[in-house]
Protein backbone atom coordinates (compact mmCIF):
# COMPACT_ATOMS: atom_id res chain seq x y z
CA UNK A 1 0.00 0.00 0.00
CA UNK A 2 2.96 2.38 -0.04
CA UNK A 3 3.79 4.62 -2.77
CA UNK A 4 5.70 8.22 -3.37
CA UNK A 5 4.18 11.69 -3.99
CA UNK A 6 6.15 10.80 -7.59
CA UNK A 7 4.21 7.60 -7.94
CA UNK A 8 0.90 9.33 -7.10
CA UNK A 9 1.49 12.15 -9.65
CA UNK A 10 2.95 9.48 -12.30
CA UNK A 11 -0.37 7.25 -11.48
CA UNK A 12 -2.30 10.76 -11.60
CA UNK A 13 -0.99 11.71 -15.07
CA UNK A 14 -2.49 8.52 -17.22
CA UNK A 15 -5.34 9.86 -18.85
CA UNK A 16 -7.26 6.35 -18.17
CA UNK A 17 -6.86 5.83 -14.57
CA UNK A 18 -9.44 5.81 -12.27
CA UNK A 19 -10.28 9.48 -10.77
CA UNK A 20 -13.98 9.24 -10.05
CA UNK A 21 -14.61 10.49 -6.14
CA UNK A 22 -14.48 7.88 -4.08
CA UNK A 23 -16.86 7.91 -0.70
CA UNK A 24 -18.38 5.44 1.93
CA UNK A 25 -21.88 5.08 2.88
CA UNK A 26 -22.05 5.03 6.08
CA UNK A 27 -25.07 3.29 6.32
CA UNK A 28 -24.37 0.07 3.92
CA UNK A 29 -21.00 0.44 4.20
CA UNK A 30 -20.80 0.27 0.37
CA UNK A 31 -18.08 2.43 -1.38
CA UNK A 32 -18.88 4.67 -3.70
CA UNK A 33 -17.95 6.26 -6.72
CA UNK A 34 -19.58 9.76 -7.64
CA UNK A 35 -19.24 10.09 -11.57
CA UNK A 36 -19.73 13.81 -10.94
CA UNK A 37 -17.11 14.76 -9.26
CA UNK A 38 -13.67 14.04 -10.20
CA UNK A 39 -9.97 14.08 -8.64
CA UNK A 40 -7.85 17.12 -9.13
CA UNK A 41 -4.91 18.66 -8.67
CA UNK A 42 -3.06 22.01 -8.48
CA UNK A 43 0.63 21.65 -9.12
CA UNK A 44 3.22 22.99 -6.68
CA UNK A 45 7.47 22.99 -6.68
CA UNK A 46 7.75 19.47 -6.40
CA UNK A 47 5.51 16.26 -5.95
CA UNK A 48 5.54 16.55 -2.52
CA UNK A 49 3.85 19.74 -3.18
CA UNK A 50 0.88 19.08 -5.17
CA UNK A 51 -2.11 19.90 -4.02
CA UNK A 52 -4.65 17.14 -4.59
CA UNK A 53 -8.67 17.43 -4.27
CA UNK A 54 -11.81 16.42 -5.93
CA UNK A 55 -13.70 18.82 -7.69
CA UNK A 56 -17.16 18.97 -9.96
CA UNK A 57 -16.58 17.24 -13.05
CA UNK A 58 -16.87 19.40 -15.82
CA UNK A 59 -15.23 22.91 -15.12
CA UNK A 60 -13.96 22.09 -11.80
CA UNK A 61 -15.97 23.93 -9.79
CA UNK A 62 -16.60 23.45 -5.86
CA UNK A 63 -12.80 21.96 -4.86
CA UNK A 64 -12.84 20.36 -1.29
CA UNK A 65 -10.79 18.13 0.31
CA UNK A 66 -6.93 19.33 0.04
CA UNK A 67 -4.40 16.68 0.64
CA UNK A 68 -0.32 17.02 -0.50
CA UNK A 69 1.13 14.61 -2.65
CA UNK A 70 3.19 14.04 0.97
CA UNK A 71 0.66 13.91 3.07
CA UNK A 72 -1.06 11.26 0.57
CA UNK A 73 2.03 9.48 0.77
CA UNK A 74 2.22 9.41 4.56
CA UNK A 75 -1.16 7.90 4.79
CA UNK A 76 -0.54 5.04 2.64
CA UNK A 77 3.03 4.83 4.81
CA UNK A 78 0.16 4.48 7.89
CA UNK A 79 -2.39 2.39 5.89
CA UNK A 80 0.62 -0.38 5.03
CA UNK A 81 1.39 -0.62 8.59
CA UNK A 82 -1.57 -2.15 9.52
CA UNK A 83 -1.82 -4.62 6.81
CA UNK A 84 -0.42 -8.12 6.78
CA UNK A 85 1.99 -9.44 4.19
CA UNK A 86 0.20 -10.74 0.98
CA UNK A 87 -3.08 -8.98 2.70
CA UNK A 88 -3.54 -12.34 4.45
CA UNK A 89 -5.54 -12.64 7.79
CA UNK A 90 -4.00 -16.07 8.51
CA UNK A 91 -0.24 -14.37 9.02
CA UNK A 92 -1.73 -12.51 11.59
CA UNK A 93 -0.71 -15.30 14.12
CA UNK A 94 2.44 -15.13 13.72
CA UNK A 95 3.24 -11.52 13.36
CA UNK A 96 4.55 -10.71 17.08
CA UNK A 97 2.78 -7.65 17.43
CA UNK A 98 -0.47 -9.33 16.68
CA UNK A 99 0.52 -11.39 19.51
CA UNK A 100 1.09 -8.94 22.10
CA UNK A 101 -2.06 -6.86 20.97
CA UNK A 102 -4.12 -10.10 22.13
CA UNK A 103 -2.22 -11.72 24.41
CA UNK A 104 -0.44 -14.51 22.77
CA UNK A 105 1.75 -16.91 24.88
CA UNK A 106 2.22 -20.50 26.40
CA UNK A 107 -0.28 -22.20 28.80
CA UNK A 108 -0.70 -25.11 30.25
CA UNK A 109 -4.03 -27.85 28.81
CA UNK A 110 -5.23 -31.27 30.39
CA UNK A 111 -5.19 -33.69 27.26
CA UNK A 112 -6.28 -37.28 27.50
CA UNK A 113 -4.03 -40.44 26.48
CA UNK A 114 -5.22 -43.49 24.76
CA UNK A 115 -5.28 -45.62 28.47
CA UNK A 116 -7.43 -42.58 30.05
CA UNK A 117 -5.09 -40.79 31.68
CA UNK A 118 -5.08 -37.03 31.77
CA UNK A 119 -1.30 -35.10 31.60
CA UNK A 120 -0.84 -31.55 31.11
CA UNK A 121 0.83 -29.99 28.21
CA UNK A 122 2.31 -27.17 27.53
CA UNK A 123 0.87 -24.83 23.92
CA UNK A 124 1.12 -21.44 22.24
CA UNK A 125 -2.13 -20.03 22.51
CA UNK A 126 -4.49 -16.81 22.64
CA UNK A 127 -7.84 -16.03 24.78
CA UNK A 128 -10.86 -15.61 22.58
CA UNK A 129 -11.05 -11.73 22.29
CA UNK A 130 -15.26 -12.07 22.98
CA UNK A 131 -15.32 -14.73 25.51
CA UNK A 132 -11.73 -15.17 26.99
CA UNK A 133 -11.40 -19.10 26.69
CA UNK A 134 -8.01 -20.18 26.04
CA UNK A 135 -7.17 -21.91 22.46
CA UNK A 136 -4.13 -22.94 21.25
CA UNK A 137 -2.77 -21.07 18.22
CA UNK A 138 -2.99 -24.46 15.41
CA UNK A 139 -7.10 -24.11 16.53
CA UNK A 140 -8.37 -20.45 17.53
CA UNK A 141 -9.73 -18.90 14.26
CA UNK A 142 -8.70 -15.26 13.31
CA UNK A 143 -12.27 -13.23 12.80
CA UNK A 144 -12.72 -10.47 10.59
CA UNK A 145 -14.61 -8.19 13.77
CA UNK A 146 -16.81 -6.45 10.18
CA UNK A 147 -17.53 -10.20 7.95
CA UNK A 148 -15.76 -10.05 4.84
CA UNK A 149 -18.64 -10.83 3.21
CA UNK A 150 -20.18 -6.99 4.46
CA UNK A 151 -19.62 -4.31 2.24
CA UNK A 152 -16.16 -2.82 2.15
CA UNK A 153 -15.90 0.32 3.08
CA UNK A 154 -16.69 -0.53 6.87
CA UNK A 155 -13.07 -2.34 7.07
CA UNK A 156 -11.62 0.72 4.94
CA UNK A 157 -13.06 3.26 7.43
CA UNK A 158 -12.26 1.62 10.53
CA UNK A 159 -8.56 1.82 9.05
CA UNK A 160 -9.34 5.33 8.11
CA UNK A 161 -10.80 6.07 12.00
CA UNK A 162 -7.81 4.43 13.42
CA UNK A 163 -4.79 6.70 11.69
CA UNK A 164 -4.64 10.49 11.70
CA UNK A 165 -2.10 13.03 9.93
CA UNK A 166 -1.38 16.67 10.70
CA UNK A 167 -4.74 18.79 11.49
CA UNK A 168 -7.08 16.70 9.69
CA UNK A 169 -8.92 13.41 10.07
CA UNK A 170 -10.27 10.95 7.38
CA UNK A 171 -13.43 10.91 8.84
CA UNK A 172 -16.07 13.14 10.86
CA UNK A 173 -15.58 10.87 14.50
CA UNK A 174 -11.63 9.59 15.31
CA UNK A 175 -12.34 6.44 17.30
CA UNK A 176 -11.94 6.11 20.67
CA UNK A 177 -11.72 2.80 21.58
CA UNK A 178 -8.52 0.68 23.28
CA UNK A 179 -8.31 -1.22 19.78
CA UNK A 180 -7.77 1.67 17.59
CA UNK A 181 -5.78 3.48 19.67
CA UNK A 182 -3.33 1.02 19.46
CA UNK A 183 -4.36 0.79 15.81
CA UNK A 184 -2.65 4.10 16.04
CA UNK A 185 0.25 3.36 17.81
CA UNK A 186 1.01 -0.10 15.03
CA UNK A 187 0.62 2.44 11.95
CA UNK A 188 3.21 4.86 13.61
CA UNK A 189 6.04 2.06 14.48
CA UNK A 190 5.15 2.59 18.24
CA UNK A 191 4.95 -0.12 21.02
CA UNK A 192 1.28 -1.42 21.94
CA UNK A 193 -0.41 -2.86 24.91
CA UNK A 194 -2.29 -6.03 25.22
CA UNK A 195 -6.03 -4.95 24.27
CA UNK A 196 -8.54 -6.51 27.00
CA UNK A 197 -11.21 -9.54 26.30
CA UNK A 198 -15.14 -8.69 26.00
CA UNK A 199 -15.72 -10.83 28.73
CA UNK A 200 -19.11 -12.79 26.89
CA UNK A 201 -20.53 -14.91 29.45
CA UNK A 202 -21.56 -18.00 27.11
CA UNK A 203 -24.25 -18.48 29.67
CA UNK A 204 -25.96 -15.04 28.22
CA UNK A 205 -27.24 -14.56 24.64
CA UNK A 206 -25.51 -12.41 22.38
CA UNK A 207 -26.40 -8.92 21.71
CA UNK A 208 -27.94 -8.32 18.90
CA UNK A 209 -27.45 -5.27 16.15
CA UNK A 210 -28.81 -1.96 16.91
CA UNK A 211 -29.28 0.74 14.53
CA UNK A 212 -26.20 2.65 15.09
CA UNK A 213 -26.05 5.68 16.46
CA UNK A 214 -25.00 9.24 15.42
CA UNK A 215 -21.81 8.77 16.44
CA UNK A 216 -21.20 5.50 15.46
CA UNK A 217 -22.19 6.81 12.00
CA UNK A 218 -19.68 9.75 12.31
CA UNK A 219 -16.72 7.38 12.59
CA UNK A 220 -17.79 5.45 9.22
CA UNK A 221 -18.73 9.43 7.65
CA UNK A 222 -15.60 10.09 5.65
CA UNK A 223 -14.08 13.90 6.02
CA UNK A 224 -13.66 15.57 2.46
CA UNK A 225 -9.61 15.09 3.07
CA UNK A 226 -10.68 11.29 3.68
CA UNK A 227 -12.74 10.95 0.58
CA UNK A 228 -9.71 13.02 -1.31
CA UNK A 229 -7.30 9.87 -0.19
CA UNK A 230 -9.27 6.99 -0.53
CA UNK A 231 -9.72 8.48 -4.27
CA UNK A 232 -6.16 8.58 -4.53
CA UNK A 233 -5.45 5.30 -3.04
CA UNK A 234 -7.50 3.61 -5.18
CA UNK A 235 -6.08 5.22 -7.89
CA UNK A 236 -2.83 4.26 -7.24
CA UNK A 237 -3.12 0.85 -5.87
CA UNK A 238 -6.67 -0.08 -7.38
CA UNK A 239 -10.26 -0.59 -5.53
CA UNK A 240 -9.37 -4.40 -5.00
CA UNK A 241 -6.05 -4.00 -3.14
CA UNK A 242 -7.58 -1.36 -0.70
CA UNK A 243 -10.44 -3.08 0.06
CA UNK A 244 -8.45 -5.91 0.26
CA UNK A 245 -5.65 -4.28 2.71
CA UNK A 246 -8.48 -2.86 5.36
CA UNK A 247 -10.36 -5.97 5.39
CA UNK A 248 -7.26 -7.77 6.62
CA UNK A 249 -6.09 -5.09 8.94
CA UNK A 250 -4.96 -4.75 12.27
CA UNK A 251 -8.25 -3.00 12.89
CA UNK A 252 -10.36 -5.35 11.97
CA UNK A 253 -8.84 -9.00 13.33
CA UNK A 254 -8.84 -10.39 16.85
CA UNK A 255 -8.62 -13.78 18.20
CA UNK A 256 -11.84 -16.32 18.11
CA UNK A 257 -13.36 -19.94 19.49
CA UNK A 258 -14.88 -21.40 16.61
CA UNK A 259 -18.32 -20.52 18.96
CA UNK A 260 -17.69 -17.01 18.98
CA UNK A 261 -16.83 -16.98 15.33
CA UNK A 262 -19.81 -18.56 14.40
CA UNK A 263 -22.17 -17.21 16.89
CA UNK A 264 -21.81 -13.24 15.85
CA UNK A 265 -23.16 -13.19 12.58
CA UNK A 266 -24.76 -10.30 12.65
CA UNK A 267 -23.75 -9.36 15.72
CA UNK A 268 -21.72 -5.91 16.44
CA UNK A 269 -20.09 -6.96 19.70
CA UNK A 270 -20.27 -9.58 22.26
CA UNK A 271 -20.79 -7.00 25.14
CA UNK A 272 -20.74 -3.70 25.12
């Protein structure tokens, strides 16, 4: 997901690539692209120095949505950090901050031999981040926490919630929560703290999914700036690859017992 302000301008400069404004619906969580309005730029000293923003199609009316060619730069810098290699939720056991984020190490399980008797062993393993029961690393299951099978652009905005450059934000509502805050922390290079369980009691029914809120919708409500970079990083990297990145981010994978996994379809959270 990285690129240079040169690559952006380079990408920006063939006549056929893809420039339509790029948005999210915050209600769907569908991405889309407004045929009316275009991407646009206003050339400075260097490529660091462009000036990039989407404007009305045809005469280029009503600009909005300034970003450099180095700030756009920078936030695909922050945007690769919390991606996996090959944009693969399965490596995401093995990547060591991955494991400290969820609190990966080895414990102790009864296992039964063939004449009955119970020994204990000794496995790598993680908690269940909704429940907290203890599975060993070759059986918990990595869960996407919004189903890759949702529309898109509620992965791409919780990556866009999570990072923030300079004065602006990518969308209306910067979350606020222990994950992304630490979401933060992985896209800058810093250290990060273990994130806590939900705490489900399996003896309790799942909460169900409530019409979100107004704030809830503000943190999936892109800013102008934000819809200004997702245009150019889909541009530059295409609308597979992005979707592709934020679905399998640090933002949106945690730790899960096959009974969790299975059991929050359609379900925003275990507890809230």
């Amino acid at each position: 997901m990285q690129a240079t302000s040169v690559d952006i301008f380079n990408r920006y400069g063939i006549w056929n690539s893809a420039k339509n404004e790029r948005s999210i619906n915050p209600n769907n969580g569908a991405i889309v692209s407004d045929g009316t309005r275009i991407l646009d730029m206003t050339p400075g000293g260097s490529a660091d120095l462009h000036t990039y923003f989407t404007a009305a199609a045809f005469g280029g009316a009503n600009p909005r949505g300034n970003v450099t060619g180095k700030q756009a730069a920078k936030l695909l810098t922050l945007v690769d950090g919390l991606t996996f290699p090959g944009y693969n939720h399965l490596n995401a056991k093995s990547d060591p901050t991955w494991q400290q984020m969820y609190h990966y190490g080895m414990r102790n399980f009864k296992q039964q031999r063939p004449n009955g008797a119970v020994v204990t062993i000794s496995l790598p393993s993680f908690p269940c981040h909704y429940c907290g029961l203890m599975i060993p690393v070759d059986t918990v299951q990595v869960d996407h926490r919004q189903p890759q099978a949702s529309n898109p652009g509620y992965q791409v905005a919780k990556v866009f919630h999570s990072i923030r450059l300079g004065s602006f934000d990518l969308t209306v509502r910067q979350a606020s929560g222990v994950k992304n805050s630490q979401g933060m922390a992985i896209s800058r290079g810093q250290a990060v703290n273990p994130i806590p369980v939900k705490g489900w009691d399996r003896s309790n029914p799942w909460l169900r999914w409530n019409p979100p809120i107004q704030q809830k919708l503000d943190r999936y409500t892109l800013t102008d700036e934000g819809k200004t970079f997702l245009t150019i990083a889909m541009m530059v990297h295409g609308v597979g690859n992005v979707e592709s990145a934020c679905v399998n981010s640090f933002s949106n994978l945690v730790p899960a017992c096959p009974l969790c996994n299975r059991t929050k379809t359609n379900v925003i959270h275990a507890v809230k």
